[in-house]
C-alpha atoms as a PDB file:
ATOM      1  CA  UNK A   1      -2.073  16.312  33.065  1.00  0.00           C
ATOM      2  CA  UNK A   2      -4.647  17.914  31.056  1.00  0.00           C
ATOM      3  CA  UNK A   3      -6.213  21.551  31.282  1.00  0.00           C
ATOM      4  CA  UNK A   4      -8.011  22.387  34.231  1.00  0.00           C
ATOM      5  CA  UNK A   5     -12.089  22.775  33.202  1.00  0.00           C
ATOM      6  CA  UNK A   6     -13.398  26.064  34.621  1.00  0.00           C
ATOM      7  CA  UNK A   7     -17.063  24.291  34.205  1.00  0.00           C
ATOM      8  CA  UNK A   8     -18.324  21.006  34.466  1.00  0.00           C
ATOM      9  CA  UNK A   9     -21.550  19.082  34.340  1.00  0.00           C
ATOM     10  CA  UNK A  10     -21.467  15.641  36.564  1.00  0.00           C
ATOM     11  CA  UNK A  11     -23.753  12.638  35.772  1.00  0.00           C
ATOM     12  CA  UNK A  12     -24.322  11.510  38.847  1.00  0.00           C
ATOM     13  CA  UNK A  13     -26.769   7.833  38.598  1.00  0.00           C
ATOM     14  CA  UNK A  14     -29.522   7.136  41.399  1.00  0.00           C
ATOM     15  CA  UNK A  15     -27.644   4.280  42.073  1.00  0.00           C
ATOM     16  CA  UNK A  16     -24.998   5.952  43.973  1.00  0.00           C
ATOM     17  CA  UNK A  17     -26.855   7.932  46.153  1.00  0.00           C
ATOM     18  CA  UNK A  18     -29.049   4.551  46.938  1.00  0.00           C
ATOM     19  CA  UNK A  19     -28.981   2.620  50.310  1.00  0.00           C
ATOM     20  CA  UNK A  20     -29.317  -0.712  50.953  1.00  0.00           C
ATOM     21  CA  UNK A  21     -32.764  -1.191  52.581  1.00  0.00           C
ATOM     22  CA  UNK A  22     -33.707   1.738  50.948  1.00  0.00           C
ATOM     23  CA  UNK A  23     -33.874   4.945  48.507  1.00  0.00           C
ATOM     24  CA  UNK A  24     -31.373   7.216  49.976  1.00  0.00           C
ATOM     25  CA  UNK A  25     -27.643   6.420  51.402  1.00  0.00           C
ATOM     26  CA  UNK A  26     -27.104   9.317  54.246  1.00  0.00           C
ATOM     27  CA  UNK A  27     -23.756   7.550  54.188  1.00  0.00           C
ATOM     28  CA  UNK A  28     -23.332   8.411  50.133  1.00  0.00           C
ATOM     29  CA  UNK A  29     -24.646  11.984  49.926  1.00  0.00           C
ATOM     30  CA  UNK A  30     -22.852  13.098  52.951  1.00  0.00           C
ATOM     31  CA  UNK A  31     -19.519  12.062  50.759  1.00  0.00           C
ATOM     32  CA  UNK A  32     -20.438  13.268  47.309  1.00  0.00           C
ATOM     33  CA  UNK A  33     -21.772  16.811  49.391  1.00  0.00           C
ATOM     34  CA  UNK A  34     -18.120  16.392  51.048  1.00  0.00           C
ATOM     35  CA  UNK A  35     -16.400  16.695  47.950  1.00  0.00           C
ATOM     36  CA  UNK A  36     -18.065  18.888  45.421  1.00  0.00           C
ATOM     37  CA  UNK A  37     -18.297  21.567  48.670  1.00  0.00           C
ATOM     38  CA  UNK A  38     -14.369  22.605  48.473  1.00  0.00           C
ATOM     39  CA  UNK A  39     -14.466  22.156  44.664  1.00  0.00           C
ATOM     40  CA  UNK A  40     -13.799  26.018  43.098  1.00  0.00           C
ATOM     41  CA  UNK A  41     -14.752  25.387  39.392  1.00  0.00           C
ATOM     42  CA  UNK A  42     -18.576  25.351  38.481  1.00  0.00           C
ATOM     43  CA  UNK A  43     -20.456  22.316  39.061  1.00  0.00           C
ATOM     44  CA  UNK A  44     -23.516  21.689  37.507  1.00  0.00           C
ATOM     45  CA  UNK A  45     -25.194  18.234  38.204  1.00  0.00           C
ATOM     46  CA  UNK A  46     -27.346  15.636  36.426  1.00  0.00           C
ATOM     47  CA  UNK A  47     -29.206  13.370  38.717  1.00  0.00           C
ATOM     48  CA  UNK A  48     -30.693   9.815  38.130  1.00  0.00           C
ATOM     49  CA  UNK A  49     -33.829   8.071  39.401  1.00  0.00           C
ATOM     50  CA  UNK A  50     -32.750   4.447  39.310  1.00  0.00           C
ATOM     51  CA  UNK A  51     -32.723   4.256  43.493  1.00  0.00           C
ATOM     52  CA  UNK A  52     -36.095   4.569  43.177  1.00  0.00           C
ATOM     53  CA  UNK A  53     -37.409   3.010  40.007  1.00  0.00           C
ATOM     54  CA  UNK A  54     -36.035   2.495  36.946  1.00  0.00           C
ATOM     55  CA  UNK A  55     -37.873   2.707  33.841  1.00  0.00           C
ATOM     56  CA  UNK A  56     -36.427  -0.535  31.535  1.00  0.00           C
ATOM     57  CA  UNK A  57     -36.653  -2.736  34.188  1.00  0.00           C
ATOM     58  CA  UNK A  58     -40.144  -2.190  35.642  1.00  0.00           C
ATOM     59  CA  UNK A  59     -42.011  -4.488  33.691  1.00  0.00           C
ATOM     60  CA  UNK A  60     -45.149  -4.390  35.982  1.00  0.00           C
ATOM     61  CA  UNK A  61     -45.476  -0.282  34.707  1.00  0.00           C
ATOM     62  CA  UNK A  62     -45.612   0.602  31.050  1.00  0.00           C
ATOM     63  CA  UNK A  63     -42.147   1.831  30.530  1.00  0.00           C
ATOM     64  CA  UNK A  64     -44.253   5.299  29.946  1.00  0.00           C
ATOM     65  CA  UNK A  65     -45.399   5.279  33.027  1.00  0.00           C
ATOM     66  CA  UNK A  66     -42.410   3.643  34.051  1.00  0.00           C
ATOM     67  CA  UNK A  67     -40.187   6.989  33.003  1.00  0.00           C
ATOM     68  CA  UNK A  68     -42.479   9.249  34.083  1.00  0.00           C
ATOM     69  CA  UNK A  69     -42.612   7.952  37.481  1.00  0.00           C
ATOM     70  CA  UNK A  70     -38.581   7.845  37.091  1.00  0.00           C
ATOM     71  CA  UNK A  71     -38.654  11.534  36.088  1.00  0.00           C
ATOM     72  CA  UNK A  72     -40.089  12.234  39.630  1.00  0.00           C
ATOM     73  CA  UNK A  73     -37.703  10.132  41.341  1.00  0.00           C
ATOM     74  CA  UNK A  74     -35.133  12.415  39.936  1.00  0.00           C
ATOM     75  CA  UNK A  75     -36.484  15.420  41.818  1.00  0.00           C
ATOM     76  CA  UNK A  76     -36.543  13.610  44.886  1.00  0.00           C
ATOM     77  CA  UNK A  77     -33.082  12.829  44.318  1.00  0.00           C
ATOM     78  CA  UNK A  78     -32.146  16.370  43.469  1.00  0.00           C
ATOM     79  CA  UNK A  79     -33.958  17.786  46.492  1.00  0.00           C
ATOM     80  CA  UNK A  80     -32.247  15.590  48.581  1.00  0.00           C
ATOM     81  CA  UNK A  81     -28.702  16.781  47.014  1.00  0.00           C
ATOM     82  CA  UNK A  82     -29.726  20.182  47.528  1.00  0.00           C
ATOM     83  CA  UNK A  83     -29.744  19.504  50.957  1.00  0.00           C
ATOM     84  CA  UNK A  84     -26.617  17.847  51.877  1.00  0.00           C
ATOM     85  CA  UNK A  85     -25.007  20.397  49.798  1.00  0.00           C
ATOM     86  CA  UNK A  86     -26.290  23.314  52.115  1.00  0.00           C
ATOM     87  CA  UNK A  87     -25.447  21.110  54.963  1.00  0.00           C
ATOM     88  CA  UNK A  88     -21.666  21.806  53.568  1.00  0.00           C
ATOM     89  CA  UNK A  89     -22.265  25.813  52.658  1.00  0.00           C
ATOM     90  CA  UNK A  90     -23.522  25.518  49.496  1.00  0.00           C
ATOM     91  CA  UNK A  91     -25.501  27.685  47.286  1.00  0.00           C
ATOM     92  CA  UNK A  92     -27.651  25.147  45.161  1.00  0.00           C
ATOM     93  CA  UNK A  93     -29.964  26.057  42.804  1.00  0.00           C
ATOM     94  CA  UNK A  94     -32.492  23.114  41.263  1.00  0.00           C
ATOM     95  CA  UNK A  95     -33.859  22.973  38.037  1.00  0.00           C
ATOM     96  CA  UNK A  96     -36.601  20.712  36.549  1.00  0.00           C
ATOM     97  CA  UNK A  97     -37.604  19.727  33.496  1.00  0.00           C
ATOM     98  CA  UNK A  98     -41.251  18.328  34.826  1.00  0.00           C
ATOM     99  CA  UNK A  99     -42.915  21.110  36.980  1.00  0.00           C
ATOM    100  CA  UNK A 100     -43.029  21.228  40.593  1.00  0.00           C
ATOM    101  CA  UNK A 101     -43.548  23.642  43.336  1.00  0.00           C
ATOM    102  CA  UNK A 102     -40.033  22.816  44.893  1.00  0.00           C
ATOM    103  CA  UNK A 103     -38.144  23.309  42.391  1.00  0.00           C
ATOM    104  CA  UNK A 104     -37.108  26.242  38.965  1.00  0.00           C
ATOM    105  CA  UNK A 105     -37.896  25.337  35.206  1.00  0.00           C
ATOM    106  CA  UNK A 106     -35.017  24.645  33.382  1.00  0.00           C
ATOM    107  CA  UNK A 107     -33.455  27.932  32.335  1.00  0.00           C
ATOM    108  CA  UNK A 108     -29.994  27.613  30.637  1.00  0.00           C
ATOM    109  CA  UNK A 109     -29.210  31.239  30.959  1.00  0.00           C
ATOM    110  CA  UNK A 110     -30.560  31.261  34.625  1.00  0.00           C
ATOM    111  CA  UNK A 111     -28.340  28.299  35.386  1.00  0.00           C
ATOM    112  CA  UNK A 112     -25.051  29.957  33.941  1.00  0.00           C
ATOM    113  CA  UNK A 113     -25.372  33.355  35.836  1.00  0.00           C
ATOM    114  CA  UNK A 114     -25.761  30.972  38.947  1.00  0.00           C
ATOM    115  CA  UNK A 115     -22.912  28.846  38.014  1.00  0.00           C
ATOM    116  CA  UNK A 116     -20.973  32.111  37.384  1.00  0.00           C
ATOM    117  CA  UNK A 117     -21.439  33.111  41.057  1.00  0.00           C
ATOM    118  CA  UNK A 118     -20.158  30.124  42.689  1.00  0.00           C
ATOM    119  CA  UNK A 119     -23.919  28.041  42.859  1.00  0.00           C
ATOM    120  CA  UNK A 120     -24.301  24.627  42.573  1.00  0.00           C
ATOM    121  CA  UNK A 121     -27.101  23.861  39.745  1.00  0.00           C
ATOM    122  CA  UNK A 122     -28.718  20.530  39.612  1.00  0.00           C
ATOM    123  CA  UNK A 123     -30.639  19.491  36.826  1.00  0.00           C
ATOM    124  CA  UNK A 124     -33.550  17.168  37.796  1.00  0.00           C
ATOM    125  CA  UNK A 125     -36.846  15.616  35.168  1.00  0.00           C
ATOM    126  CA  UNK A 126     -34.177  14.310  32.547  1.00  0.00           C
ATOM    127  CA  UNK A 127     -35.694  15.510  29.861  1.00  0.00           C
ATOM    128  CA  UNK A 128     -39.108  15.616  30.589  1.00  0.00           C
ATOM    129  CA  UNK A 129     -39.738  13.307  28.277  1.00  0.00           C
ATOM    130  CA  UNK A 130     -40.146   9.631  28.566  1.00  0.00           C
ATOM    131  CA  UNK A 131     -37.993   6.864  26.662  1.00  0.00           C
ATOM    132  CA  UNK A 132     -34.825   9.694  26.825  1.00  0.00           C
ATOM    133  CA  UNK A 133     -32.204   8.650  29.305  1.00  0.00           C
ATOM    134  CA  UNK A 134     -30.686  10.898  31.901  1.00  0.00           C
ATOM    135  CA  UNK A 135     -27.126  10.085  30.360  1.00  0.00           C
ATOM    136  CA  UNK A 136     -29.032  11.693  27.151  1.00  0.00           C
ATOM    137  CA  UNK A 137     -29.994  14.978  30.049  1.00  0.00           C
ATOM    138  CA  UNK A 138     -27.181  15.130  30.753  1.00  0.00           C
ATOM    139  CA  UNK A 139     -25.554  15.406  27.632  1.00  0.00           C
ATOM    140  CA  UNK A 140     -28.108  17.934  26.489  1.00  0.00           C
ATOM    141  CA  UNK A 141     -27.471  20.006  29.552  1.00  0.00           C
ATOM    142  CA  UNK A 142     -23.633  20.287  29.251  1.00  0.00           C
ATOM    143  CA  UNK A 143     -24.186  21.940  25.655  1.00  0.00           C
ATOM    144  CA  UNK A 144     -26.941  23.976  26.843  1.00  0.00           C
ATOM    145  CA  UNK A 145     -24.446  25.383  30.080  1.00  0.00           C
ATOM    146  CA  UNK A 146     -21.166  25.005  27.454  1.00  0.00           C
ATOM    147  CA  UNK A 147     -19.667  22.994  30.081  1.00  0.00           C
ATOM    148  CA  UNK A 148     -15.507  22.075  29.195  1.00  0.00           C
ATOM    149  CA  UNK A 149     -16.480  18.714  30.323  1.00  0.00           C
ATOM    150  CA  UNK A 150     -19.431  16.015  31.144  1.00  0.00           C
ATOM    151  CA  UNK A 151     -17.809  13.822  34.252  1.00  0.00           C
ATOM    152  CA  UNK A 152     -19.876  10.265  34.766  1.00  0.00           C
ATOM    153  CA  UNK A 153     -19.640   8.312  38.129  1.00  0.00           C
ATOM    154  CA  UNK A 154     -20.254   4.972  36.979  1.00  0.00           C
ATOM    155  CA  UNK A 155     -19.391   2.143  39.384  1.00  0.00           C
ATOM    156  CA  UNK A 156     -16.598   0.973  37.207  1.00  0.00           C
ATOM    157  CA  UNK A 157     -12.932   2.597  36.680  1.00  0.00           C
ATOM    158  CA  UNK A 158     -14.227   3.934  32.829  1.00  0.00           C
ATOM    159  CA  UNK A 159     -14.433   2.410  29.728  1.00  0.00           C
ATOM    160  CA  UNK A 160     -13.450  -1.159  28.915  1.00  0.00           C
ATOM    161  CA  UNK A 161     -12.520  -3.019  26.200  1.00  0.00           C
ATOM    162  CA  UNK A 162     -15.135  -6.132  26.703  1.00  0.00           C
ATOM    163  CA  UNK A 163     -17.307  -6.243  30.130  1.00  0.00           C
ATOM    164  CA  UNK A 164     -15.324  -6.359  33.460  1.00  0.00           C
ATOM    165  CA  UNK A 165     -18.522  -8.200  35.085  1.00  0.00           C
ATOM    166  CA  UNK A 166     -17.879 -11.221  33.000  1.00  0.00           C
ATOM    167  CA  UNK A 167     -14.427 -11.208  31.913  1.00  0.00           C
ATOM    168  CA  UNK A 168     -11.249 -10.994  33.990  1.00  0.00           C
ATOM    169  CA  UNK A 169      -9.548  -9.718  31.552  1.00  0.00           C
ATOM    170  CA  UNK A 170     -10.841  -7.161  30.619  1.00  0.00           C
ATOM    171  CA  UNK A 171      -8.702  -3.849  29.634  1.00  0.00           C
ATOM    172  CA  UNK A 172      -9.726  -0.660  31.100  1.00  0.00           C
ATOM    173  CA  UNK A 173      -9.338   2.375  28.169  1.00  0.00           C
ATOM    174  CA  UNK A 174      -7.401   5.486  29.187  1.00  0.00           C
ATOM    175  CA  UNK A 175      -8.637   7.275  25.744  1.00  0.00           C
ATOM    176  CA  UNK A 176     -11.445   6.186  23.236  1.00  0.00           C
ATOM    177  CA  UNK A 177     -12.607   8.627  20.401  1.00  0.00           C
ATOM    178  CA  UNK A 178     -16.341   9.406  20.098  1.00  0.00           C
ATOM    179  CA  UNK A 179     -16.041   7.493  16.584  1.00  0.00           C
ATOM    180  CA  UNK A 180     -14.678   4.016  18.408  1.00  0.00           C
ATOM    181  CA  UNK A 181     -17.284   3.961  21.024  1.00  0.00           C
ATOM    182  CA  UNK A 182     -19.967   4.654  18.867  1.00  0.00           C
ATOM    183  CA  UNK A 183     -19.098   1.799  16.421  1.00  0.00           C
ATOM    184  CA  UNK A 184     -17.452  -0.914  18.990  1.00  0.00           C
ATOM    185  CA  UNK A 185     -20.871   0.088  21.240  1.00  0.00           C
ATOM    186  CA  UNK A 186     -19.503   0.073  24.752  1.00  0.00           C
ATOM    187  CA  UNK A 187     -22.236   0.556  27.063  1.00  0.00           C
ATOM    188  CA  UNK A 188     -21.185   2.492  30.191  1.00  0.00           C
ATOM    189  CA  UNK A 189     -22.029   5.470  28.574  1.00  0.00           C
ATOM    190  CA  UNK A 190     -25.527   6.132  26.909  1.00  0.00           C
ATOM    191  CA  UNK A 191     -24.796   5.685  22.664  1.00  0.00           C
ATOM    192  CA  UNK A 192     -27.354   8.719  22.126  1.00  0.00           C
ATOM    193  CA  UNK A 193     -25.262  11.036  24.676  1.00  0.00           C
ATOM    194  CA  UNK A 194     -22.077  10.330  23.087  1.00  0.00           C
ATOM    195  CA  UNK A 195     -23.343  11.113  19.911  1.00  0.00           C
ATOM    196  CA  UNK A 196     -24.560  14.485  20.825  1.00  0.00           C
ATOM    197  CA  UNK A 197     -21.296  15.133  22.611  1.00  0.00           C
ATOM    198  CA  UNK A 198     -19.494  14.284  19.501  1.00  0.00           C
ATOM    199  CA  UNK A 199     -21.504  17.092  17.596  1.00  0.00           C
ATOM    200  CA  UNK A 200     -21.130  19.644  20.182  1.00  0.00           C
ATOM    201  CA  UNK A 201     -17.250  18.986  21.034  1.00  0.00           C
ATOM    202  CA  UNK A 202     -17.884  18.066  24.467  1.00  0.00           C
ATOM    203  CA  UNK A 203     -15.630  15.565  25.986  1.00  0.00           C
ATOM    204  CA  UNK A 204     -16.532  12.981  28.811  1.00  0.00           C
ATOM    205  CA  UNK A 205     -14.609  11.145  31.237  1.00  0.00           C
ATOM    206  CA  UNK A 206     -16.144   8.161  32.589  1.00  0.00           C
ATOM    207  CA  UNK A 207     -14.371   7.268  35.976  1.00  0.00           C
ATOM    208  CA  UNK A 208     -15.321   4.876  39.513  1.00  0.00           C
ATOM    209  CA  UNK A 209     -17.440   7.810  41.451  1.00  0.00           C
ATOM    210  CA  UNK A 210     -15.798   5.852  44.697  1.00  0.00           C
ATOM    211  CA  UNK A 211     -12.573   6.484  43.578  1.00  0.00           C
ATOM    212  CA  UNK A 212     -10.672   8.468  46.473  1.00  0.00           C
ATOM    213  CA  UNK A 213     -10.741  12.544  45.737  1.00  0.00           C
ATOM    214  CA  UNK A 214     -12.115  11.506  42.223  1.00  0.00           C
ATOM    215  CA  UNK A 215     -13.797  15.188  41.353  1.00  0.00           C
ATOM    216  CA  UNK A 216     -11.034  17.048  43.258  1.00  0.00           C
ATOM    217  CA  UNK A 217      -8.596  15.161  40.762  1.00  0.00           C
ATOM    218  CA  UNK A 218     -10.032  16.348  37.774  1.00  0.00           C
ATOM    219  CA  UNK A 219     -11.079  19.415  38.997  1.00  0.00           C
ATOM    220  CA  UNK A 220      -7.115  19.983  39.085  1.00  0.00           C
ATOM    221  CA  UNK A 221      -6.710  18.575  35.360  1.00  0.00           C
ATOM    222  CA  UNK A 222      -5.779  15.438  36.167  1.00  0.00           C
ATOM    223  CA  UNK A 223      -7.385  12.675  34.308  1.00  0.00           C
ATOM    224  CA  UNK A 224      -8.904   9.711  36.742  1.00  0.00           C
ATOM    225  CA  UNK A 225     -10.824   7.039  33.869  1.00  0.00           C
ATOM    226  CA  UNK A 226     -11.404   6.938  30.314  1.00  0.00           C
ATOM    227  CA  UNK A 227     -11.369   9.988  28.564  1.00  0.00           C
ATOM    228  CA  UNK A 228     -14.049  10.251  25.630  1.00  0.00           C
ATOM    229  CA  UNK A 229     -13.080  12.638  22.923  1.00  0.00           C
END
């Protein structure tokens, strides 16, 4: 059992929130909203755009173009967060790092006093900069709130030691340093990110975001995938 963080910031991809004729899963934000509402520790989020478009694989855009329409997605996705989130009796606050008339600029000392008093932040734009990944964000954004720890939902358990998808024997990690997977270059967590985690002293836990009570779990301490540190 580790130490219980008193703030963390969640990576949260589009892919889990996606459905599967479409953007949005009602199905999936109804049960992320479910269990971040009881969580008591502050919660700041980092939300993807890949239900809607992802940048490196959109070959018919100019990967650009590509991001920048990817940055957008991410406010969609954010706005639609907000939402279920209030559904469950949530105070959310959203903040954006490309401008829009639904949603706050990014303000890191905004964001803290809200975190302080029990609101929800999500972080939406990535960076607001094209080519930067929103594993990169969200990196950024836990130093920027001093977050005790950046949680991924990936749609594997955490880190392995070779890829799962093509190997059955592959060994899941319980604990990798930042140094190892920065030099073996595992790829469930953005290189760049890690690297700026490793800097700031920020660990991350990588873990399956459909893993039953996941957040609640590590919320308590308790550690639920690899732990990157």
């Amino acid at each position: 059992m580790l130490g219980s963080p008193g703030r963390i910031l969640l990576k949260l991809s589009g892919e889990a929130i996606k459905g599967p004729e479409g953007a949005f899963s009602p199905d999936a934000l109804t049960r992320i909203a479910g269990e971040l509402a009881p969580l008591s520790l502050e919660v700041a989020i980092v939300v993807g755009g890949g239900n809607v478009i992802r940048g490196a694989q959109s070959p018919w855009l100019g990967r650009v173009q590509a991001d920048t329409l990817g940055m957008l997605a991410t406010v969609l996705n954010a706005l639609a967060l907000k939402s279920y989130l209030e559904a469950v009796g949530r105070s959310v606050l959203v903040q954006s790092a490309v401008h829009t008339e639904l949603t706050e600029s990014i303000a890191p000392d905004k964001a803290k006093t809200a975190l302080g008093q029990g609101t929800i932040v999500v972080f939406a734009g990535g960076t607001g900069s094209p080519l930067v990944t929103t594993d990169t964000a969200a990196a950024i954004r836990a130093v920027a709130i001093g977050a005790d720890l950046l949680v991924k939902g990936s749609n594997v358990a955490g880190v392995y030691d070779r890829d799962p998808s093509g190997d059955d024997n592959a060994a899941l990690l319980r604990d990798v340093s930042y140094d190892e997977y920065l030099e073996r270059r595992y790829r469930v967590m953005d290189q760049i990110a890690v690297e700026i985690c490793r800097e700031h002293g920020v660990p991350i836990e990588v873990f399956r975001l459909d893993e039953p009570d996941a957040l609640a779990r590590i919320a308590s301490g308790e550690q639920v995938g690899t732990r990157i540190s």
